[in-house]
Protein backbone atom coordinates (compact mmCIF):
# COMPACT_ATOMS: atom_id res chain seq x y z
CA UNK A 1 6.47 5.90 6.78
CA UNK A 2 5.05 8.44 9.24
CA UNK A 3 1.83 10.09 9.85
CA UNK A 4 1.29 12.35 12.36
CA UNK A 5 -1.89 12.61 15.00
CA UNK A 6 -2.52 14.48 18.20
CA UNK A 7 -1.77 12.82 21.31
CA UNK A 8 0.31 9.61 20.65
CA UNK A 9 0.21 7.28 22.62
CA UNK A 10 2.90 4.67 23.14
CA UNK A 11 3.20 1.91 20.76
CA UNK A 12 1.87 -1.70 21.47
CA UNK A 13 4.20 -4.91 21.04
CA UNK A 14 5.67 -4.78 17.47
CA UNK A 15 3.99 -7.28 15.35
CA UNK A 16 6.98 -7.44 12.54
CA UNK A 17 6.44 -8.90 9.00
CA UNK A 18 10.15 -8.39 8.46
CA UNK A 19 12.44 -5.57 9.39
CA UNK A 20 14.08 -5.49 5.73
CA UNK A 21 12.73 -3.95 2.62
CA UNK A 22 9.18 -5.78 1.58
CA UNK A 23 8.31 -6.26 -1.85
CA UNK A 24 6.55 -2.74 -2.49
CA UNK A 25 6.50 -1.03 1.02
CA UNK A 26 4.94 2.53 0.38
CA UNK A 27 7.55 5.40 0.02
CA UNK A 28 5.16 8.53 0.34
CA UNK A 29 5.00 10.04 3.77
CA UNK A 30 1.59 11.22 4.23
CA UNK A 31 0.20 13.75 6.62
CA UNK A 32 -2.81 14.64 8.17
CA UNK A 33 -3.91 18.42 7.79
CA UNK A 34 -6.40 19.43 10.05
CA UNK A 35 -8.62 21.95 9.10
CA UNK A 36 -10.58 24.21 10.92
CA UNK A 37 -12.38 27.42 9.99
CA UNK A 38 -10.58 30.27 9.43
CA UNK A 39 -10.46 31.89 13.07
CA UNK A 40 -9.36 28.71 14.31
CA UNK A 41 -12.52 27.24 15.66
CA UNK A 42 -14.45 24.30 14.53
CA UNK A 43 -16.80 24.06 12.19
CA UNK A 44 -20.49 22.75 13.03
CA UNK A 45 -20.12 19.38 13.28
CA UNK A 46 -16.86 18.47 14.91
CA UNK A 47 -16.77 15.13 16.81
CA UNK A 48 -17.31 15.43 21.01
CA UNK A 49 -14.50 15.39 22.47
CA UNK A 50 -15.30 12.69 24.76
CA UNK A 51 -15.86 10.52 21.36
CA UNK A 52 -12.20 11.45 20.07
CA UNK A 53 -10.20 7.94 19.99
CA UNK A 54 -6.98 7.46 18.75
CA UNK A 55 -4.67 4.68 18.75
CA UNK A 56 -1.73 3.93 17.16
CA UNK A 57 0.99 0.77 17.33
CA UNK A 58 3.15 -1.47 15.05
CA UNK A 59 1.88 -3.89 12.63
CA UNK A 60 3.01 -5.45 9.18
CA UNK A 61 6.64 -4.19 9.93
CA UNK A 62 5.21 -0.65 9.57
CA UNK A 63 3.04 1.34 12.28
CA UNK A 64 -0.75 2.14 11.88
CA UNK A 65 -2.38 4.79 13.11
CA UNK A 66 -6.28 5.33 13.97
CA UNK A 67 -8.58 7.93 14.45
CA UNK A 68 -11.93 7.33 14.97
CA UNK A 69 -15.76 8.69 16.35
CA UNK A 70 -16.70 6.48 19.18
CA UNK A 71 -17.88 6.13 22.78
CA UNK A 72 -15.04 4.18 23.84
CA UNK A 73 -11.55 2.86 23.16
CA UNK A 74 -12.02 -0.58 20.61
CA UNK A 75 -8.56 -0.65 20.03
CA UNK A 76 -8.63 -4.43 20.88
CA UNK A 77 -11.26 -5.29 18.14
CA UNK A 78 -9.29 -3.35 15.36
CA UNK A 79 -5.83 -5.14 16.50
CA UNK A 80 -7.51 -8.28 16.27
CA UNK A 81 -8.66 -7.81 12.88
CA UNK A 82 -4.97 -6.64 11.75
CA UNK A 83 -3.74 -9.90 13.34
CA UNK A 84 -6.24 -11.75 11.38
CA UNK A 85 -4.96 -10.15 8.04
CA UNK A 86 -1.08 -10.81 9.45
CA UNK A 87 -2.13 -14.24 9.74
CA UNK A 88 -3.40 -14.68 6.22
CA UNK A 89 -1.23 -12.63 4.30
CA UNK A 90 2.24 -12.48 5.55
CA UNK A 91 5.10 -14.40 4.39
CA UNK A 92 6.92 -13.19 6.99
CA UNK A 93 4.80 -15.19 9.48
CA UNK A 94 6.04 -19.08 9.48
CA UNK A 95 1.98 -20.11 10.84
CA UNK A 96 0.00 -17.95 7.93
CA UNK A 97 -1.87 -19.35 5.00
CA UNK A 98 0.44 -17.91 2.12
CA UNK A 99 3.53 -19.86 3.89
CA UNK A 100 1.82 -22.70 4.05
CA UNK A 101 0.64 -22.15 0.09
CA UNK A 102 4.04 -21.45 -0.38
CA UNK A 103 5.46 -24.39 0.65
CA UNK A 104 2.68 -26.50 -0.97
CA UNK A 105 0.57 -27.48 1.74
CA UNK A 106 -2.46 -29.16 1.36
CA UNK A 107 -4.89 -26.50 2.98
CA UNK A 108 -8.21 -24.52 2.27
CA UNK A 109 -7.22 -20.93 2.40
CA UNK A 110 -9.48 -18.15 4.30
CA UNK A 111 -12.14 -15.46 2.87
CA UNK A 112 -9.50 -12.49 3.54
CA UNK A 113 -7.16 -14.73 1.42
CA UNK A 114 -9.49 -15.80 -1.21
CA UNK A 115 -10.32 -11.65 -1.33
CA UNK A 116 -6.88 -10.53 -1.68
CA UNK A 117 -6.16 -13.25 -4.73
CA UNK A 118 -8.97 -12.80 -6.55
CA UNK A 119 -8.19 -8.80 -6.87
CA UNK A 120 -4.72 -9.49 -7.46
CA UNK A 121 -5.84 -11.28 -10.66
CA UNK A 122 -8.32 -8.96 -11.57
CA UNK A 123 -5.71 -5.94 -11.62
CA UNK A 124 -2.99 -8.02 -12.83
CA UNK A 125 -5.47 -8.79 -15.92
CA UNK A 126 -6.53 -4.78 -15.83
CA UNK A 127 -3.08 -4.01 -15.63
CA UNK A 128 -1.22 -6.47 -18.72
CA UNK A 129 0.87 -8.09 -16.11
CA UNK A 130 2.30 -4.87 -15.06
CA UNK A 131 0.86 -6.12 -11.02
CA UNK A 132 1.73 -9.65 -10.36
CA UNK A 133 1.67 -11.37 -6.74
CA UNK A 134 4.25 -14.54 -8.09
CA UNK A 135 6.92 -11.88 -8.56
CA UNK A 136 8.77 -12.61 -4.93
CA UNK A 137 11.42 -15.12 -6.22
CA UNK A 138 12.86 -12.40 -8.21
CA UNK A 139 12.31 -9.59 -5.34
CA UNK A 140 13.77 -12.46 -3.01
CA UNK A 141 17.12 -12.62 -5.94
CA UNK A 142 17.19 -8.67 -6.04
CA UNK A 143 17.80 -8.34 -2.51
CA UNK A 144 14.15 -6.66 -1.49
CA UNK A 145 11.99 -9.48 0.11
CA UNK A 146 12.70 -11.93 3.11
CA UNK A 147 15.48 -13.56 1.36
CA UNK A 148 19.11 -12.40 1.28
CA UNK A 149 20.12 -10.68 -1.99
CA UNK A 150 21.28 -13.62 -4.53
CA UNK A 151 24.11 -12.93 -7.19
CA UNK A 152 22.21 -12.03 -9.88
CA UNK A 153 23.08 -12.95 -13.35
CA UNK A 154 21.15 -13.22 -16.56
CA UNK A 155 20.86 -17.09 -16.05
CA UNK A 156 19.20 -16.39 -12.42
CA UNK A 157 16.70 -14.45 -14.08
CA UNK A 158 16.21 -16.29 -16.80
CA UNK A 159 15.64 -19.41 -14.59
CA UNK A 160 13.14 -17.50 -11.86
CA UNK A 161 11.22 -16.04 -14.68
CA UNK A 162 9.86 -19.41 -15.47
CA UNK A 163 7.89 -19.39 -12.34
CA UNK A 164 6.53 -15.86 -12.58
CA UNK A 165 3.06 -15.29 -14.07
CA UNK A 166 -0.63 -15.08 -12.26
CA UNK A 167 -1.29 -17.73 -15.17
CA UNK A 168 0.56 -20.37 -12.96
CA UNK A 169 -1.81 -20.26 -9.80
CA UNK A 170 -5.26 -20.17 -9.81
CA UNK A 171 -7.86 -20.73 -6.87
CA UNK A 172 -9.91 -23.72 -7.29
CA UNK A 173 -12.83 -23.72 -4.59
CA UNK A 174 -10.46 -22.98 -1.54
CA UNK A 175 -7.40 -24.37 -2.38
CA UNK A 176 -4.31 -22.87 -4.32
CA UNK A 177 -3.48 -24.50 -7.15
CA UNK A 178 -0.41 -24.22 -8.90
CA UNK A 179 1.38 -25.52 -12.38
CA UNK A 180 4.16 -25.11 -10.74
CA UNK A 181 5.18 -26.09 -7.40
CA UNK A 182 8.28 -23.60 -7.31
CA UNK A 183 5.49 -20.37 -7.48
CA UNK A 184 5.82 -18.12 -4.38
CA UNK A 185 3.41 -14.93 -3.49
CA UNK A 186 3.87 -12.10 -1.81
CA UNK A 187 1.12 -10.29 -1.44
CA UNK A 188 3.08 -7.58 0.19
CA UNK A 189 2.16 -4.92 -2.67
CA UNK A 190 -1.99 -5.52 -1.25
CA UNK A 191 -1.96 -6.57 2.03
CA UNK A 192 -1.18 -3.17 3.77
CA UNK A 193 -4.31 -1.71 1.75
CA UNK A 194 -6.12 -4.61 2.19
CA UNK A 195 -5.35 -4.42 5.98
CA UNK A 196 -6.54 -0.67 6.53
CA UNK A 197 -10.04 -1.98 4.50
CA UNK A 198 -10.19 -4.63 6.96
CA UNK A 199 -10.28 -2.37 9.66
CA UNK A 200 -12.41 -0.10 7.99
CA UNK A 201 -15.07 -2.75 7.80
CA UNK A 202 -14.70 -2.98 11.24
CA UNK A 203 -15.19 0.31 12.57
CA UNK A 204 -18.57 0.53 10.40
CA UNK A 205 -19.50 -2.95 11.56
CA UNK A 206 -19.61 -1.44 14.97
CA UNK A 207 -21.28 1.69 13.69
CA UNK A 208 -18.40 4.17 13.47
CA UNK A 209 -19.36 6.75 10.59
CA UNK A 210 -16.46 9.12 10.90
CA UNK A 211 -12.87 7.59 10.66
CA UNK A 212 -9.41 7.39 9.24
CA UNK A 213 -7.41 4.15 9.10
CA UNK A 214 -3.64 4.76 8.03
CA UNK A 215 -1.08 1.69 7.76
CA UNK A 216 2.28 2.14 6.17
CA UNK A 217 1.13 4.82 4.93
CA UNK A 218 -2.04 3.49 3.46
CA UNK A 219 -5.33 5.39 3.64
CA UNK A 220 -9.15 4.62 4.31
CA UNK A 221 -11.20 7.69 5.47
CA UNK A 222 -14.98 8.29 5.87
CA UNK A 223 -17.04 11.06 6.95
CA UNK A 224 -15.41 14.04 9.01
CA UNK A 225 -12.70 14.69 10.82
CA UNK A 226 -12.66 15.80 14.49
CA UNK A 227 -12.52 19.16 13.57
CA UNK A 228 -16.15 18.52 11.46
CA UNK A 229 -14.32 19.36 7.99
CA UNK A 230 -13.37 17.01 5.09
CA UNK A 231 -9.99 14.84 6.14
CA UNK A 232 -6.98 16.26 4.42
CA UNK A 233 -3.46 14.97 3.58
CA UNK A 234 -0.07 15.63 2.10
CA UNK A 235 1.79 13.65 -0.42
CA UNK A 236 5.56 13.94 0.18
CA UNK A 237 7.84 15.22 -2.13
CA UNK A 238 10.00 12.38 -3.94
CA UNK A 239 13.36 13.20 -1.84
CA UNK A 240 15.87 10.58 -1.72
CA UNK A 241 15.95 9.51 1.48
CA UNK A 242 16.61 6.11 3.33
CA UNK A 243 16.16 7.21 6.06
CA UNK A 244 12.59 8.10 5.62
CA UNK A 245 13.44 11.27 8.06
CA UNK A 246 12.99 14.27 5.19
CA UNK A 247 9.30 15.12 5.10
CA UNK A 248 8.37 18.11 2.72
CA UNK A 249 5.01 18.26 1.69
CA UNK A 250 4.07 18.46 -2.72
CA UNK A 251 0.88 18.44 -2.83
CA UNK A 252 -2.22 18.76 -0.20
CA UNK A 253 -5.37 16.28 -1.06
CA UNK A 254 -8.91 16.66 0.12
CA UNK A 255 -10.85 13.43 0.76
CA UNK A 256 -13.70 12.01 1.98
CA UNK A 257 -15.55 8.56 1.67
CA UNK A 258 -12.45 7.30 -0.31
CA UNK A 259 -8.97 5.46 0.42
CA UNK A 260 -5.72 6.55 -0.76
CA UNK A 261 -2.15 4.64 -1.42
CA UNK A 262 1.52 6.00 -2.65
CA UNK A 263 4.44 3.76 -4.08
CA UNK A 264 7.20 5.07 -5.05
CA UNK A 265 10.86 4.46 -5.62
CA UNK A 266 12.87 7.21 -4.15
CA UNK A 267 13.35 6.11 -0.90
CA UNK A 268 13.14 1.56 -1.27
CA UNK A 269 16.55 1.26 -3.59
CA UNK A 270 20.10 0.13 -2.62
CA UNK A 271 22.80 1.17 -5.03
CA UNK A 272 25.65 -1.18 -5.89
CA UNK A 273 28.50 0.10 -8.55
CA UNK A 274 27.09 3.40 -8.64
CA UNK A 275 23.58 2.38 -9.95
CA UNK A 276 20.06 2.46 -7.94
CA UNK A 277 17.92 -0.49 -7.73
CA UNK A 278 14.85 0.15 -7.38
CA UNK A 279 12.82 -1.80 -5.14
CA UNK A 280 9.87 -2.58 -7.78
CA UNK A 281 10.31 -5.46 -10.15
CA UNK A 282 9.07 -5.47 -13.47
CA UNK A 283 7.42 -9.01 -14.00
CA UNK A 284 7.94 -9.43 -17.86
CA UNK A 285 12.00 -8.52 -17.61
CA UNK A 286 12.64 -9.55 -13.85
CA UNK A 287 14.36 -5.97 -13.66
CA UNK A 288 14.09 -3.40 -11.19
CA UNK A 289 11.55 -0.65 -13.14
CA UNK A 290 13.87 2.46 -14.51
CA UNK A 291 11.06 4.17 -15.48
CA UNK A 292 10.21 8.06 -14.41
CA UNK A 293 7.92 7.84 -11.92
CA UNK A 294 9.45 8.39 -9.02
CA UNK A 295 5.98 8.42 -7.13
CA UNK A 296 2.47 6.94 -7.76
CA UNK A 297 -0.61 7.98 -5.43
CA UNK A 298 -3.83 6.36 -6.37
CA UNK A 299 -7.45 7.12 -4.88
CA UNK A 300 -10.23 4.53 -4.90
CA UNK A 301 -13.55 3.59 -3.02
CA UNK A 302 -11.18 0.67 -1.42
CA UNK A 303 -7.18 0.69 -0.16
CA UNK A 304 -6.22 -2.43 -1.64
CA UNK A 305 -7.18 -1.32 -4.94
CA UNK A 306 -5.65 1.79 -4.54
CA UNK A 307 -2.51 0.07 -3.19
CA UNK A 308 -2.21 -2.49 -6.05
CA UNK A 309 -3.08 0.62 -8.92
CA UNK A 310 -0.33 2.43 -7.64
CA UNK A 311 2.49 -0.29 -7.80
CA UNK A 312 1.43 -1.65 -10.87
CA UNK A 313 1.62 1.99 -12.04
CA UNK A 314 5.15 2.52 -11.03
CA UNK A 315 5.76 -0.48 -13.43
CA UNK A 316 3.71 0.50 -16.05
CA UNK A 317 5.55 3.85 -16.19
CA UNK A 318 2.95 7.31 -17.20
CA UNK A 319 2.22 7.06 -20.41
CA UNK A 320 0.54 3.16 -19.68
CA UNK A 321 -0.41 4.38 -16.49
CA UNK A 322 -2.59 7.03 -18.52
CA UNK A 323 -3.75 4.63 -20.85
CA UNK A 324 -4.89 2.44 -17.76
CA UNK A 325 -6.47 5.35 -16.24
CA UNK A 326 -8.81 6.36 -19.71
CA UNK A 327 -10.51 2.71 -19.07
CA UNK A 328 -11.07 3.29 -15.41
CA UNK A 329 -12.64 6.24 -14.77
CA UNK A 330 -13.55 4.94 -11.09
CA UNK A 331 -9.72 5.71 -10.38
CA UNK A 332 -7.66 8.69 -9.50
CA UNK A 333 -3.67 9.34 -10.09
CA UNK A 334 -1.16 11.88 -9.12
CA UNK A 335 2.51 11.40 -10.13
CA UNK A 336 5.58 13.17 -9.60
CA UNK A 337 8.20 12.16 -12.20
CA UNK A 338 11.40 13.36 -13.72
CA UNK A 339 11.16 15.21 -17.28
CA UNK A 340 13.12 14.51 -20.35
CA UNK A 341 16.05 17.22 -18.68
CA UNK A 342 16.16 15.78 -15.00
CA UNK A 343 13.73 17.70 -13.22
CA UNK A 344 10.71 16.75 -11.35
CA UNK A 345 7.13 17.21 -12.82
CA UNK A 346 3.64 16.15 -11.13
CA UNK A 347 0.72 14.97 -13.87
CA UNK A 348 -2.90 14.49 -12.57
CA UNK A 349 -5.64 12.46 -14.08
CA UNK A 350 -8.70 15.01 -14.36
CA UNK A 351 -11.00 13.24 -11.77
CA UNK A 352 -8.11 13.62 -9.16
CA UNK A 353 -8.41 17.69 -9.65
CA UNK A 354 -11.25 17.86 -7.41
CA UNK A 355 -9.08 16.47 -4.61
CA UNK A 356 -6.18 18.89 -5.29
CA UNK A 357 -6.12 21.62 -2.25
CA UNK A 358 -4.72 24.70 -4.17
């Protein structure tokens, strides 16, 4: 996942969640276009240039990068609030809540983890399932979480199935509760969106109107961009690519006062015996999803919705996806999927048109 600023500066510390594949890491590489007017100069409006910041580092085994109106560098504060989402969220970190809910603990959770839960049920009920947090044993089993890959077999997934399902964990005041104690989350397929709303909050809470906030790949923009025009960014096209290092643009999108996720499946996959596995799991088979979207982009008012629409998308496959969409017209999709002969095609939802740059 890259995005790419003016003036980078060099990286802080990494903060890794985990350096292998996590559950749903975003496969999109998104851009940001500036615009400008068409000699070149500004338009009325642009930011001061004394009140450009930018910052950028690692966090959440990915890399964020911020840009943001303001009379001085508050780098600090917005690190501080990542850590504070790290610290709830991760699995990967052996002192944050969800370990210690995974391993049964007897502990109140935090507001940023009660937050994350209670919209993981809410889309996971919007949704039929197709988004489910208690999914990790069998992302663990396929070789995509912070587990090593088990041998799978149809007895494995028969046997981690039984401890699948938001229906087994429920919050009760501040405490997880579970009908099972074998139920893991991940929140992996949220947290990154959830993360980049955090820090959102943040920059308003201090009074910052104009922004963009970009984890992983992960969007949350408001107001202008430096340049005083409406932020704009490109959706990659669905190359396969491991190596994340092939970058060709498919389609430009306009925003402004919204946030913006991608999952997709074309670059997260291993292949073993000449099939690809993709790296999203399908929580009422325990399968990696073969279905043709190859990449989902959602746009919402928040990044964590927008991040868990567009993975439970990629399960749902488009026709459910569309069906999904016609009850929620507060959401926005653009896919790029593989026709009935092999070749790629992009669908939009109609609301989404009015971000399309021609």
């Amino acid at each position: 996942m890259r995005i790419e600023l003016k003036e980078r500066t060099e990286p802080r510390k990494k903060q890794w969640w985990h350096i292998p594949l996590l559950l749903f890491l975003i496969a999109g590489t998104i851009y940001i276009i500036r615009t400008n007017n068409p000699d070149g100069t500004p338009k009325s409006g642009a930011w001061p240039q004394q009140e450009v910041q930018r910052c950028e580092g690692a966090i959440f085994g990915t890399f964020y990068h911020i840009t943001y109106q303001y009379s001085h560098d508050i780098e600090d504060s917005l690190v501080a609030v990542m850590n504070e989402v790290d610290r709830s969220l991760s699995p990967f970190n052996k002192e944050s809540i969800i370990t210690a809910v995974n391993h049964n603990k007897d502990m109140e959770v935090n507001e940023m983890f009660s937050e994350v839960f209670m919209l993981a049920k809410r889309v996971n009920e919007q949704t039929s399932g197709a988004f489910d947090i208690t999914v990790a044993p069998l992302v663990n089993a396929w070789g995509f979480g912070f587990q090593h890959k088990e041998d799978i077999s149809d007895a494995l997934i028969d046997s981690l199935m039984e401890t699948v399902g938001m229906e087994k964990v429920n919050l009760e005041g501040n405490k997880v509760v579970k009908t099972d104690p074998r139920v893991m989350l991940d929140c992996s397929a949220i947290a990154k969106g959830y993360g980049v709303d955090a820090v959102g909050r943040e920059l308003e809470r201090l009074g910052v109107k104009n922004y963009l906030v970009e984890i992983g790949g992960e969007l949350r923009m408001r107001g202008i961009n430096p340049s005083g025009a409406t932020w704009r960014v490109g959706i990659n096209k669905p190359i396969e690519d491991l190596s994340g290092e092939t970058n060709e643009i498919e389609q430009v999108v306009e925003l402004s006062n919204q946030s913006m996720a991608t999952s997709g499946n074309y670059r997260n996959y291993y292949e073993e015996g000449g099939k690809k596995y993709a790296h999203t799991i399908d929580p009422k088979t325990g399968q990696p999803v073969q279905h043709s979207i190859l990449s989902s982009t959602v746009i919402a008012n928040d990044c964590a919705t927008a991040d868990a629409y567009a993975t439970a998308f990629m399960v749902l496959g488009l026709d459910s996806a569309r069906q999904v969409l016609n009850h929620h017209p507060e959401l926005s999709a653009y896919f790029i999927y593989t026709d009935s002969i092999g070749n790629y095609a992009t669908w939009n939802s109609d609301k989404m048109a009015k971000n399309l740059v021609e």
